[in-house]
N, C-alpha and C. Protein backbone atom coordinates (compact mmCIF):
# COMPACT_ATOMS: atom_id res chain seq x y z
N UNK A 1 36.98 84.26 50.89
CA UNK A 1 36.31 83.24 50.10
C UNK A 1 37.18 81.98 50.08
N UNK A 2 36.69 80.27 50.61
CA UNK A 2 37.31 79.30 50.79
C UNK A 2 37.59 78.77 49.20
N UNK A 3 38.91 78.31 49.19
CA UNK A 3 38.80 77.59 47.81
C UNK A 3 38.35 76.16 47.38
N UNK A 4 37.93 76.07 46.41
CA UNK A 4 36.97 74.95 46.34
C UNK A 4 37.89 73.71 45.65
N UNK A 5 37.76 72.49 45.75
CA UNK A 5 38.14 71.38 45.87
C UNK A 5 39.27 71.58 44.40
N UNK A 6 38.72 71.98 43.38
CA UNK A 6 38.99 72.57 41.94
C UNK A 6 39.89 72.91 41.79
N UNK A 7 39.88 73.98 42.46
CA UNK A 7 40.98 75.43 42.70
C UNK A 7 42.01 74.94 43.50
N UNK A 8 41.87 74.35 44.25
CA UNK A 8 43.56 73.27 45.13
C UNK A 8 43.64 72.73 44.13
N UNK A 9 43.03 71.83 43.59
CA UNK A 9 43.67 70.51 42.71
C UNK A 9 44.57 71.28 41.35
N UNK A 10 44.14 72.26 41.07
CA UNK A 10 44.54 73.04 39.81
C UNK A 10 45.53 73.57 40.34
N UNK A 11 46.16 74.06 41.09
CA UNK A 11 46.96 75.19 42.11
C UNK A 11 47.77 74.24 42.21
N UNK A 12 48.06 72.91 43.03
CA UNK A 12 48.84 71.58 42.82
C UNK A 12 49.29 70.91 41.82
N UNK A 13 48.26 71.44 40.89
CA UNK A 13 48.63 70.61 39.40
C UNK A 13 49.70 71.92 38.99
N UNK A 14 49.34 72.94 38.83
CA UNK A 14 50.34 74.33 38.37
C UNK A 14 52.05 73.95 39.22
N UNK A 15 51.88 73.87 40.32
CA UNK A 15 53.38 73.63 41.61
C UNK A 15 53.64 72.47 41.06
N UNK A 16 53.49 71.30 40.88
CA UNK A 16 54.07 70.06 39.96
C UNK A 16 54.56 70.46 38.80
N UNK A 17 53.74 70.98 37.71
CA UNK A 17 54.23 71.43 36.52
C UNK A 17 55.57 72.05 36.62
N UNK A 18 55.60 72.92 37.78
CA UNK A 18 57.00 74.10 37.65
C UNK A 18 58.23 73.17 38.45
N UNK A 19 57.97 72.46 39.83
CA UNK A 19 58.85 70.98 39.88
C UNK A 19 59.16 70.74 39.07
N UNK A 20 58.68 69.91 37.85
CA UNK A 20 59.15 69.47 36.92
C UNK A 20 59.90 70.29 35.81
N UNK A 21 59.48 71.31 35.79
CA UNK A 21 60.02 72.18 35.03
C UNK A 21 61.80 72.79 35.51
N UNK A 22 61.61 73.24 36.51
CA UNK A 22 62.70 73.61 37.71
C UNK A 22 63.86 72.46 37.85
N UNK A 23 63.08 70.60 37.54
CA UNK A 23 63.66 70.22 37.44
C UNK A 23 64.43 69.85 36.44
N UNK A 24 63.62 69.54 35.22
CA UNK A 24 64.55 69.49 33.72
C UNK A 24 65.27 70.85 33.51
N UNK A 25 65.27 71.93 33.71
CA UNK A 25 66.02 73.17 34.10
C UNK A 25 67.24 72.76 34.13
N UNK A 26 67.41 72.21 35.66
CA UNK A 26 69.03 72.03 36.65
C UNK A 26 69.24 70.69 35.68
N UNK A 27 68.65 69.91 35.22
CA UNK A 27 69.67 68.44 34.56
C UNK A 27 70.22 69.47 33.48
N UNK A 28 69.41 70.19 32.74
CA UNK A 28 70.06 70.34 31.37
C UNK A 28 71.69 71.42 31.65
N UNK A 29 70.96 72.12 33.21
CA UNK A 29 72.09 73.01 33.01
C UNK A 29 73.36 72.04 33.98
N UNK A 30 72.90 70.76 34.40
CA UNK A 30 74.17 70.10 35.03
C UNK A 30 74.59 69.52 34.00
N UNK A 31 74.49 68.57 32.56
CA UNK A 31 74.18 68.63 31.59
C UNK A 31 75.60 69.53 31.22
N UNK A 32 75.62 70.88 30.89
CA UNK A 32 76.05 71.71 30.37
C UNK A 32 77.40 71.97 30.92
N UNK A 33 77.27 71.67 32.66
CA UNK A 33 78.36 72.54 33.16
C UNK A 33 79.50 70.46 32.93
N UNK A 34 78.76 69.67 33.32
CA UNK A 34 79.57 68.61 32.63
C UNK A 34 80.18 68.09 31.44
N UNK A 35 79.40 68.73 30.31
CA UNK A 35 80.35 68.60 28.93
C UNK A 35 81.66 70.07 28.53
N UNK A 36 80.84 70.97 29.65
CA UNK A 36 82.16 72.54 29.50
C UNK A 36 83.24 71.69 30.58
N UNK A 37 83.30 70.98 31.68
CA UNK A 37 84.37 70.68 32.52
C UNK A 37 85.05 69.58 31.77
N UNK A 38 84.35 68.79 30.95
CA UNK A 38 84.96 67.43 30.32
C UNK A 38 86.00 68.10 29.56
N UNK A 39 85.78 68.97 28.59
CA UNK A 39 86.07 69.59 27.38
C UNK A 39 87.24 70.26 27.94
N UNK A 40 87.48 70.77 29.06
CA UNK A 40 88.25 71.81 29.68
C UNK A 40 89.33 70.97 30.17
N UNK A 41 88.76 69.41 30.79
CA UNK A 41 89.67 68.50 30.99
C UNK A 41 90.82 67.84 29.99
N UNK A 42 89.83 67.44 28.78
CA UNK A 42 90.71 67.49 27.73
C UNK A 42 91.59 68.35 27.34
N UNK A 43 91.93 69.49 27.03
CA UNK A 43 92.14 70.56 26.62
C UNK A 43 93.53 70.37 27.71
N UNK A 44 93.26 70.81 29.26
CA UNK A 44 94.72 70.12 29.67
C UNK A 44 95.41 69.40 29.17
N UNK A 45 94.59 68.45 29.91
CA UNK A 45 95.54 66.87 29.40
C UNK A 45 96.30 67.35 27.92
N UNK A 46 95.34 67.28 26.73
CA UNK A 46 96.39 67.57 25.62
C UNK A 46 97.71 68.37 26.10
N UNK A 47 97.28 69.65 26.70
CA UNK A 47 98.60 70.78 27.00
C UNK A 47 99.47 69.49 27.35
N UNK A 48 99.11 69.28 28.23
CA UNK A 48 100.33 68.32 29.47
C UNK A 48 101.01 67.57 28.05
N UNK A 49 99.94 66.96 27.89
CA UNK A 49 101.16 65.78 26.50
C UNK A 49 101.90 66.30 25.62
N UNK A 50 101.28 67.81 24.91
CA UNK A 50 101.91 68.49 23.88
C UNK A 50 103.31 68.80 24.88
N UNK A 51 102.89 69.47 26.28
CA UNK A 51 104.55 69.72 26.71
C UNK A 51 105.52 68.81 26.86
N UNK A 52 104.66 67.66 27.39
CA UNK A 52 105.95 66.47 27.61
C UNK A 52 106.47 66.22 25.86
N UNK A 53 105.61 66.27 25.31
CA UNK A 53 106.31 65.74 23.37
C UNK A 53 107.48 67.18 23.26
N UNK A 54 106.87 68.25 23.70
CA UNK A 54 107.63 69.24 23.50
C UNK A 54 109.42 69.06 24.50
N UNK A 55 109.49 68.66 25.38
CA UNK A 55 110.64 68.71 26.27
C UNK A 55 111.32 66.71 25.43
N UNK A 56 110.55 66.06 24.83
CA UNK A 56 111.21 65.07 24.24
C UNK A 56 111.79 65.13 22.92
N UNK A 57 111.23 66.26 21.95
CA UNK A 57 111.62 66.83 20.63
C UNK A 57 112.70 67.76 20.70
N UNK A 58 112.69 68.24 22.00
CA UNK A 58 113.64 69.20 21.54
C UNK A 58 115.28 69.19 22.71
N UNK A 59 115.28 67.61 23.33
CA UNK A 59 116.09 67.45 23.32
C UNK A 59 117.64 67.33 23.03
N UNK A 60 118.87 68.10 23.00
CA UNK A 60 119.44 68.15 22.17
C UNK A 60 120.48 66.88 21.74
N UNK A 61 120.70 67.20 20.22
CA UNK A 61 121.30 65.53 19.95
C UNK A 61 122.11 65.24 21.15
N UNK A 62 123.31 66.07 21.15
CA UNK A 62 124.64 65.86 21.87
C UNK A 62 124.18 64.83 22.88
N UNK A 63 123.05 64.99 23.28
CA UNK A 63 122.83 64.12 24.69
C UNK A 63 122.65 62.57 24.37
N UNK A 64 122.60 62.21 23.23
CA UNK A 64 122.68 61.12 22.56
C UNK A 64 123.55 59.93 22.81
N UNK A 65 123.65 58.86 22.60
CA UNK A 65 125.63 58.49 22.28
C UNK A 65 125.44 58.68 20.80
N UNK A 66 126.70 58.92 20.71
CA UNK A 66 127.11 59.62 19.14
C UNK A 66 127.51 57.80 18.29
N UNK A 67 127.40 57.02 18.93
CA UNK A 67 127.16 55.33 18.01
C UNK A 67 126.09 55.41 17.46
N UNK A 68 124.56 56.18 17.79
CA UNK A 68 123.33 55.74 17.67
C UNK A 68 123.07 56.98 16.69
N UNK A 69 123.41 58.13 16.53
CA UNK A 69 123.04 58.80 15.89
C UNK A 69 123.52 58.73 14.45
């Protein structure tokens, strides 16, 4: 049984719907995987700075000149 003019146009309209769907899908989940990598970026970076503050705090005086301290 041939399908009638109806039945394509509806069948095309359904395959667009899920395109679109398929497509707001992948933004939200690119979306997602870009604010978990941002967040993950930060999260370094802090480490990195907390270590460099860490290797500048705990310098010991002696290494000082002893005029300034």
């Amino acid at each position: 049984m041939p399908c009638t003019d109806d039945e394509e146009a509806a069948e095309e309209a359904r395959k667009q719907a899920q395109r679109e769907q398929d497509q707001q899908e992948k933004d939200e989940f690119e979306a997602r995987l870009r604010a978990r990598d941002e967040e993950k970026t930060r999260k370094l970076m802090e480490a990195r700075l907390s270590k460099e503050e860490m290797e500048v705090t705990t310098t010991p005086v002696t290494s000082f000149p002893l005029h300034l301290i």
